[in-house]
N, C-alpha and C. Protein backbone atom coordinates (compact mmCIF):
# COMPACT_ATOMS: atom_id res chain seq x y z
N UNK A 1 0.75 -9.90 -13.82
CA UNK A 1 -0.41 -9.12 -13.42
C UNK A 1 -1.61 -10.06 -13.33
N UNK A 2 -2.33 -10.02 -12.13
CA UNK A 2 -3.51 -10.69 -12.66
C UNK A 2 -4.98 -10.58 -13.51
N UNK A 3 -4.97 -11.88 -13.89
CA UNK A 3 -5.71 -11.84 -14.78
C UNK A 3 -7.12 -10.72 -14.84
N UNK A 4 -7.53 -10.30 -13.88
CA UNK A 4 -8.82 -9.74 -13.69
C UNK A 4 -8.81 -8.13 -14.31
N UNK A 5 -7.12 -8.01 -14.24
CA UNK A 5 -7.31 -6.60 -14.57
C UNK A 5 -7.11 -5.88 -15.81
N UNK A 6 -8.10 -5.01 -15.94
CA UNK A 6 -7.79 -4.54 -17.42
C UNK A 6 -6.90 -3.91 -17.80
N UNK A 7 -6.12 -3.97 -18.69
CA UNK A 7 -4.74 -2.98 -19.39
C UNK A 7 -5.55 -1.81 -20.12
N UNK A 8 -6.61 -1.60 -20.59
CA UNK A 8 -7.47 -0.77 -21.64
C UNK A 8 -7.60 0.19 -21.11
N UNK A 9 -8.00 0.84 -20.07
CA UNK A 9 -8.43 1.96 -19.54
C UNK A 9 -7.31 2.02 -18.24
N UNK A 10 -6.46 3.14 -18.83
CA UNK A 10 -5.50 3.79 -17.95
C UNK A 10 -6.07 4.96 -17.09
N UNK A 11 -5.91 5.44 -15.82
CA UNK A 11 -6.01 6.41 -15.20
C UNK A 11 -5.23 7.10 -14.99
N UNK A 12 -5.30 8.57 -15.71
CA UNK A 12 -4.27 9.41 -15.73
C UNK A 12 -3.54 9.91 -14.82
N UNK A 13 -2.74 10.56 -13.71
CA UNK A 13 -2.44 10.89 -12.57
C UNK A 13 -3.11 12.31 -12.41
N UNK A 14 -3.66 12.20 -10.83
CA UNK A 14 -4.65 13.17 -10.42
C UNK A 14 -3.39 13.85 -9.08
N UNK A 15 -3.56 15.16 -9.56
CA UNK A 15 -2.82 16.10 -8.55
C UNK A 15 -3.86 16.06 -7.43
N UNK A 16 -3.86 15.49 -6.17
CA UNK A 16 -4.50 15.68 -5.10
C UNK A 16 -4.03 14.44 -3.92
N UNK A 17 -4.74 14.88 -2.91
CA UNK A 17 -4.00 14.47 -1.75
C UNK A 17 -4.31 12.84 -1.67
N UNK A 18 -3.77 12.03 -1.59
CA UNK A 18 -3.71 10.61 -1.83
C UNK A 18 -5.09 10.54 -1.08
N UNK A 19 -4.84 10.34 0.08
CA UNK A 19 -6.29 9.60 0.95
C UNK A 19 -7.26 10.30 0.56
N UNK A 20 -7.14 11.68 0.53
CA UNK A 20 -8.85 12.52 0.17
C UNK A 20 -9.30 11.81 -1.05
N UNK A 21 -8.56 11.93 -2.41
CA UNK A 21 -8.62 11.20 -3.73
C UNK A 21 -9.62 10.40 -3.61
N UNK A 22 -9.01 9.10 -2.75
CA UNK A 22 -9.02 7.95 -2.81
C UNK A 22 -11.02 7.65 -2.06
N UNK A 23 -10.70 8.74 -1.29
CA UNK A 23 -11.89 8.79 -0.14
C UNK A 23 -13.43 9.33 -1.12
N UNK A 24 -12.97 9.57 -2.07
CA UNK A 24 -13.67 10.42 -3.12
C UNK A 24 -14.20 9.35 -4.13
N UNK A 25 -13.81 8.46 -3.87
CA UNK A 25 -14.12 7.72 -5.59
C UNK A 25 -15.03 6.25 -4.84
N UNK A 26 -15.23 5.27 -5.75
CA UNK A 26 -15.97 4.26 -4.66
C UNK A 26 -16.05 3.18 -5.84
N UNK A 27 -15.01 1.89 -5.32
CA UNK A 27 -15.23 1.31 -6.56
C UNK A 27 -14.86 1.11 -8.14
N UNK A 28 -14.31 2.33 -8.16
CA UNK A 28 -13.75 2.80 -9.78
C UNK A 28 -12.66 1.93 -10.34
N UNK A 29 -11.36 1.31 -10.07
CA UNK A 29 -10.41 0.81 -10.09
C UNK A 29 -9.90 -0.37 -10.01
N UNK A 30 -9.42 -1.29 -10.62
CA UNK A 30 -8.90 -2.73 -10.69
C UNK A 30 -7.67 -2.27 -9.58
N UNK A 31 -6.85 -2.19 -10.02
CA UNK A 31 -5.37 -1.35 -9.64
C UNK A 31 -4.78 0.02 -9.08
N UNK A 32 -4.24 -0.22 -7.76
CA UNK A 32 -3.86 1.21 -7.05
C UNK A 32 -2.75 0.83 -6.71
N UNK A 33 -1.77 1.26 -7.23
CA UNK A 33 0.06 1.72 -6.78
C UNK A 33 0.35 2.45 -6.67
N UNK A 34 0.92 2.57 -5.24
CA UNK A 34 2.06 3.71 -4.67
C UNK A 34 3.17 3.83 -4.28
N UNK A 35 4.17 4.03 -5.15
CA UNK A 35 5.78 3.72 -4.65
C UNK A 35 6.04 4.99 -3.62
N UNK A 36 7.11 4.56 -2.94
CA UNK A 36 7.68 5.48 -2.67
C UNK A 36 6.82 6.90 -2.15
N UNK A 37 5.82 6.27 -1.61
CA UNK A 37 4.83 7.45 -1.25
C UNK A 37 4.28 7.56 0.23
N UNK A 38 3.58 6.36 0.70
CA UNK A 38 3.67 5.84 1.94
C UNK A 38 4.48 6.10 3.15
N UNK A 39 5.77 6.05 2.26
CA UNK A 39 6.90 5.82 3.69
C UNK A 39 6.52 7.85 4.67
N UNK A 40 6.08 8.46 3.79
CA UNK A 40 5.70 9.56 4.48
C UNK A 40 4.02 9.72 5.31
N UNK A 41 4.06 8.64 5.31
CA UNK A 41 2.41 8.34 6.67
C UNK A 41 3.18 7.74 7.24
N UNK A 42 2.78 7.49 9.13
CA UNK A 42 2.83 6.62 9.76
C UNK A 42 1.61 5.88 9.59
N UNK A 43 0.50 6.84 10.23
CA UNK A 43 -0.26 5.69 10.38
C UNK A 43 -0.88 5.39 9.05
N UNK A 44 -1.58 4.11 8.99
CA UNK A 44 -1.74 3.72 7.41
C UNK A 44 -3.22 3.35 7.24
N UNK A 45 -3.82 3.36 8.34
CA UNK A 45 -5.59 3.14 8.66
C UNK A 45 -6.33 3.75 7.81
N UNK A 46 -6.30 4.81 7.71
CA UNK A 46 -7.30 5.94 6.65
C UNK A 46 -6.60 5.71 4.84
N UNK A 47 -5.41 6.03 4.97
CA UNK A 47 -4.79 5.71 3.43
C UNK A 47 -5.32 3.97 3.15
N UNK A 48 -5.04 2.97 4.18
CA UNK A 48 -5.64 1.58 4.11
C UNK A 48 -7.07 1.55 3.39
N UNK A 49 -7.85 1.86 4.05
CA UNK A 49 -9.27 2.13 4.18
C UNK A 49 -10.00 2.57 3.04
N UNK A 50 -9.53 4.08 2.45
CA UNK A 50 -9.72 4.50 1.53
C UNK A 50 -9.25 4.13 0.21
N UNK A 51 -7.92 3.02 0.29
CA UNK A 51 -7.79 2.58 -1.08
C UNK A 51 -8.87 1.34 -1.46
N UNK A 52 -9.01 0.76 -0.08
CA UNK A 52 -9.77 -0.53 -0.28
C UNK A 52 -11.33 0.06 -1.07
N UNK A 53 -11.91 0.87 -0.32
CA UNK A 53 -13.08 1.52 -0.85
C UNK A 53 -13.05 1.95 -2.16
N UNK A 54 -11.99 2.37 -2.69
CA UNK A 54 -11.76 3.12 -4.10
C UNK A 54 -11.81 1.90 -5.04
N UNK A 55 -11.00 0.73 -4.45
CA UNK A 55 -11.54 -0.79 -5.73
C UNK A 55 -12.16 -1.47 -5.64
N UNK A 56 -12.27 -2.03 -7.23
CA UNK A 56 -13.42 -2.84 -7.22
C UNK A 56 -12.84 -4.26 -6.43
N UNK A 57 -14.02 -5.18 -6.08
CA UNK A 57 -13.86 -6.26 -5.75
C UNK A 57 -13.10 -7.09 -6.18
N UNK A 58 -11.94 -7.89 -5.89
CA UNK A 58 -10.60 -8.41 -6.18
C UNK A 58 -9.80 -7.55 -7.02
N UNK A 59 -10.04 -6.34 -6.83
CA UNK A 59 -8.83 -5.32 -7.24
C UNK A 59 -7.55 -5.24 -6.33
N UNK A 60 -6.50 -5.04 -6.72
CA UNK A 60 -4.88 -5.03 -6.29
C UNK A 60 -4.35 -3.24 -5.51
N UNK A 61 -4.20 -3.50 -4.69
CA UNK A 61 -3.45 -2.10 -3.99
C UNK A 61 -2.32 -3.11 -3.99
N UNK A 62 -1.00 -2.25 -4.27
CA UNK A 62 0.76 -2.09 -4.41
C UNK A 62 1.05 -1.27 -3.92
N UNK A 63 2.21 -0.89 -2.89
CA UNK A 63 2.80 -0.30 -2.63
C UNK A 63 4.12 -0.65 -2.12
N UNK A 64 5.12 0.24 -1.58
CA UNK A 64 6.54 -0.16 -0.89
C UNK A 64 6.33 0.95 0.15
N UNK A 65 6.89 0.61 1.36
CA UNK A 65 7.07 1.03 2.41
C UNK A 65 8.69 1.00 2.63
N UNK A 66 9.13 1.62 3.61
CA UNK A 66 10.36 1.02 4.02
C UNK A 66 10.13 0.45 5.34
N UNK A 67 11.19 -0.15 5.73
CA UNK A 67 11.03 -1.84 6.75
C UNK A 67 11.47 -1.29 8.09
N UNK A 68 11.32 -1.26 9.54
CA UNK A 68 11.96 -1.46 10.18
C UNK A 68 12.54 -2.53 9.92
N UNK A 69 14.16 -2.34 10.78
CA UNK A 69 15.07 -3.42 10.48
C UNK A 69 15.97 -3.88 11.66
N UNK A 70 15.24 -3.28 12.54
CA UNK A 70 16.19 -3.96 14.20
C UNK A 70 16.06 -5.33 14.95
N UNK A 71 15.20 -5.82 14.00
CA UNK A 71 14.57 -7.13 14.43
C UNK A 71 12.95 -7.25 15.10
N UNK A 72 12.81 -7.62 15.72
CA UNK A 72 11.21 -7.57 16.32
C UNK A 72 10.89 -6.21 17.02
N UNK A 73 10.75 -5.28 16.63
CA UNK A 73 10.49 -4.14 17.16
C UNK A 73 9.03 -4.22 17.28
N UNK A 74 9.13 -3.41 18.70
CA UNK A 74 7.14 -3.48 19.21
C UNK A 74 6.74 -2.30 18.61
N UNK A 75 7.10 -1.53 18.52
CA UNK A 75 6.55 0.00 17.06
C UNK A 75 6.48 -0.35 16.04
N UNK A 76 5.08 0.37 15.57
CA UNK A 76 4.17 0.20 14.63
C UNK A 76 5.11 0.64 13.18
N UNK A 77 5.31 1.87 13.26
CA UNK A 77 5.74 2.95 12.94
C UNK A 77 7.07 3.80 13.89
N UNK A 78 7.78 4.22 13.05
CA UNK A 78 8.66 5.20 13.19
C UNK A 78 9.14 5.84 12.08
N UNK A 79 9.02 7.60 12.89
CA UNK A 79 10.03 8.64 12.11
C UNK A 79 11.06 8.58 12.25
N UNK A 80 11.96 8.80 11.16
CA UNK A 80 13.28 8.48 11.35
C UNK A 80 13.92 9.82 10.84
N UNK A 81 15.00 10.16 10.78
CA UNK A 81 15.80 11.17 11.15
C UNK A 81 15.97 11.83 9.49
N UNK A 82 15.99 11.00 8.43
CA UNK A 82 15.56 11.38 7.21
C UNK A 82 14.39 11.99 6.63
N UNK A 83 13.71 11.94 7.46
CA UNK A 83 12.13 12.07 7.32
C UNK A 83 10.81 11.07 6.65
N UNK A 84 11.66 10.33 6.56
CA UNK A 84 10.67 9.30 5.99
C UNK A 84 10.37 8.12 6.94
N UNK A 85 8.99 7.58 7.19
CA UNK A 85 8.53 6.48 8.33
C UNK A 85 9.49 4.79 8.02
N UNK A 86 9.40 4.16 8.99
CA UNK A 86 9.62 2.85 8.36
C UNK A 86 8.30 2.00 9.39
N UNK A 87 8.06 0.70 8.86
CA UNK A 87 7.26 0.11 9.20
C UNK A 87 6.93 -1.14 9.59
N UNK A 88 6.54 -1.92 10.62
CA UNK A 88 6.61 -3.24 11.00
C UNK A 88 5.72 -3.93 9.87
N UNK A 89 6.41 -5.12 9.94
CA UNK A 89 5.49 -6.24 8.70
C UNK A 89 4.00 -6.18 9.46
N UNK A 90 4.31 -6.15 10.42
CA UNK A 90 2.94 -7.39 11.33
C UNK A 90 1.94 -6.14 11.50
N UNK A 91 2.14 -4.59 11.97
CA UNK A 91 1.51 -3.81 11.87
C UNK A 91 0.77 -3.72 10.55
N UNK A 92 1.61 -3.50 9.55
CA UNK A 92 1.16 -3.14 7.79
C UNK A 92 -0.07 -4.47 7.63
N UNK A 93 0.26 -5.22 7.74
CA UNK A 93 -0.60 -6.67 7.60
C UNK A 93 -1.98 -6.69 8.06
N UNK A 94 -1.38 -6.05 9.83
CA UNK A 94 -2.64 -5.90 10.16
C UNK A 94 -3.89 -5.02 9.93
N UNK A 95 -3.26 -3.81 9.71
CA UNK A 95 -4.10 -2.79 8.74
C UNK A 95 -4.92 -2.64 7.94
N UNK A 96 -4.50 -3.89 7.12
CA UNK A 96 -4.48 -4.55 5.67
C UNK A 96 -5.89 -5.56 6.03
N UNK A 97 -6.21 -6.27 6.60
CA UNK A 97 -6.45 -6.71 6.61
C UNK A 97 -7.69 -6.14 7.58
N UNK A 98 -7.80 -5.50 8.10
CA UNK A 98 -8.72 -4.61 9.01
C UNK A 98 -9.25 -4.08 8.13
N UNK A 99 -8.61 -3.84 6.98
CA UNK A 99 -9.32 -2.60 6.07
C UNK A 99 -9.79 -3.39 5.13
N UNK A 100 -10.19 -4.94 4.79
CA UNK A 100 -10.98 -5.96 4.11
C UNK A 100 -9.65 -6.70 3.00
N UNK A 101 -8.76 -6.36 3.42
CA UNK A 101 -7.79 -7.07 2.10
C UNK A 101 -7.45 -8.45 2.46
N UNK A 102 -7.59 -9.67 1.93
CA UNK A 102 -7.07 -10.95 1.55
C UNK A 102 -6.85 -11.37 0.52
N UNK A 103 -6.05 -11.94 0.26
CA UNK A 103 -4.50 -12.05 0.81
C UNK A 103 -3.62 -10.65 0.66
N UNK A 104 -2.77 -10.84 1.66
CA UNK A 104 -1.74 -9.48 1.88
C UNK A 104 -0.26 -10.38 2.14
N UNK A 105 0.43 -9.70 1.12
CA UNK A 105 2.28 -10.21 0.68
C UNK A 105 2.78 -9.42 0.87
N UNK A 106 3.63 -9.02 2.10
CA UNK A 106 4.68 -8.12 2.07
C UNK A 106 6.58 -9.18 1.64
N UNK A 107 6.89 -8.60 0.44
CA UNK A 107 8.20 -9.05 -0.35
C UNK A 107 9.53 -8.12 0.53
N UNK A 108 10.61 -8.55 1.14
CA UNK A 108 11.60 -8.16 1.60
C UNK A 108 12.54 -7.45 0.35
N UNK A 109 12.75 -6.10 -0.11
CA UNK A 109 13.74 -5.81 -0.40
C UNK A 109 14.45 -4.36 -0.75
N UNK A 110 15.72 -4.30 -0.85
CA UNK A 110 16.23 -2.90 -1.30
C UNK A 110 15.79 -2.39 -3.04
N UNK A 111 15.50 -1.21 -2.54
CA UNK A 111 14.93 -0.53 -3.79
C UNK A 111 15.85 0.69 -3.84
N UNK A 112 16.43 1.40 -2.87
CA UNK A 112 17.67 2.46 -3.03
C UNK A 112 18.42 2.33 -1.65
N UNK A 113 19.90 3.11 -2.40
CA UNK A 113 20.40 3.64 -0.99
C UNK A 113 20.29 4.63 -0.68
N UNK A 114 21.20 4.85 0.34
CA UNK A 114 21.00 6.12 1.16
C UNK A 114 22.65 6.46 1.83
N UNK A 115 23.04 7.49 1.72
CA UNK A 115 24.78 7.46 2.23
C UNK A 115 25.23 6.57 1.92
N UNK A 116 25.09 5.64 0.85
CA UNK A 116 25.93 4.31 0.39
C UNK A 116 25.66 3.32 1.26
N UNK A 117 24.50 3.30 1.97
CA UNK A 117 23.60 2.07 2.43
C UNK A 117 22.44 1.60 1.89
N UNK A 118 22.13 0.71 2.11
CA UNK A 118 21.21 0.39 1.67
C UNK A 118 20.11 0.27 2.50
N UNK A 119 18.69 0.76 1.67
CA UNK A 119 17.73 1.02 2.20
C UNK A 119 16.62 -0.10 2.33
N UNK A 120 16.36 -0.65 3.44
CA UNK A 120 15.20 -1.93 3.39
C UNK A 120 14.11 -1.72 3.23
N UNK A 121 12.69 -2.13 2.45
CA UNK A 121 11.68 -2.12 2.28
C UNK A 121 11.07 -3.28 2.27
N UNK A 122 9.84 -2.92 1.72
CA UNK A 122 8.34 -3.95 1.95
C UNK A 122 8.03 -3.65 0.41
N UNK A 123 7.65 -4.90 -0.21
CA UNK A 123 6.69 -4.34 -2.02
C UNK A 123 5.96 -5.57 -1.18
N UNK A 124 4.57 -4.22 -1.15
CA UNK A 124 3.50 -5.25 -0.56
C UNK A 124 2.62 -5.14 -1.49
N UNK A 125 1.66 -6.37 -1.81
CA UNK A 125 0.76 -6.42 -2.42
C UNK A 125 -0.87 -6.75 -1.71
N UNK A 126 -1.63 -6.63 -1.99
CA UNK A 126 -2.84 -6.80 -1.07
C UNK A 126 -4.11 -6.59 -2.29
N UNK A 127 -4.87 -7.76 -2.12
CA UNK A 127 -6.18 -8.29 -2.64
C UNK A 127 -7.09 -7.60 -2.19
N UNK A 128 -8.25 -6.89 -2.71
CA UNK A 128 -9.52 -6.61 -2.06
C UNK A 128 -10.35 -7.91 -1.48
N UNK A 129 -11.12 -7.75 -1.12
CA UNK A 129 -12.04 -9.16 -1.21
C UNK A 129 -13.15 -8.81 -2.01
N UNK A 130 -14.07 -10.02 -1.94
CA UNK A 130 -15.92 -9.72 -2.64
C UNK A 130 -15.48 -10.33 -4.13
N UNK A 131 -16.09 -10.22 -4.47
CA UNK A 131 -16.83 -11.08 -5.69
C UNK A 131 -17.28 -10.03 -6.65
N UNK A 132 -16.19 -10.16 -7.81
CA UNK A 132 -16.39 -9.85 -8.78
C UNK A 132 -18.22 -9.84 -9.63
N UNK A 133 -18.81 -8.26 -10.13
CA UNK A 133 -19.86 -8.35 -10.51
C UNK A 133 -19.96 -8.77 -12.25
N UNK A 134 -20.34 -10.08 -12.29
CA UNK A 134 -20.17 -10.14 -13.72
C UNK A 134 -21.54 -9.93 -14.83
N UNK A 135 -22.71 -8.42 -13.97
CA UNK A 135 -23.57 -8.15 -15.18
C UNK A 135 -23.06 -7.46 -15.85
């Protein structure tokens, strides 16, 4: 974990709609993870946007997506027949980075299956930017 973030003050889980939440707060947070939550947005601009706004400066957004996996696909996004989206690296990145995050790591791997396949994902990590306030 990096160093910047505090273990002391946990945030309890809030029943409400991820992006509104998120759109609601300003700043509050070292740390925002979302497993397994994402893959039900396509688009990721507003959920992007609003997490970046919700932390503080060099605070950490986490999440997993699942991967397109056909090779260079020109879609951003796709629904897939399970109901859950999958997602291009280069899209997610770019998002990411539109929405003020440097550096952004998307990690290649299976986290479950599915009919006794296996399911590809993204454990992406992404930096806020700005400069820590140290009054």
């Amino acid at each position: 974990m990096p160093s910047n973030i505090s273990t002391k003050k946990r945030q309890a889980p809030v029943p409400a709609e991820l992006t509104a939440y998120l759109e609601s707060v300003t700043e509050q947070f070292d740390l925002v993870i979302s497993t397994d939550t994402l893959c039900y947005f396509g688009k990721l601009e507003a959920v992007s946007k609003a997490a970046h706004d919700a932390l503080r400066p060099q605070g950490w957004l986490v999440f997993t997506l699942e991967s397109i996996v056909d090779g260079e696909s020109a879609e951003d996004f796709r629904l897939n027949p399970h109901g859950r989206y999958s997602h291009n690296r280069g899209y997610v990145e770019a998002v990411l980075r539109d929405a003020g995050f440097a550096p952004v790591d998307a990690e290649y791997l299976t986290l479950r299956t599915e009919a006794g396949l296996p399911v590809q994902d993204w454990l992406i990590t992404a930096q806020r930017e700005g400069q820590l306030d140290t009054h």
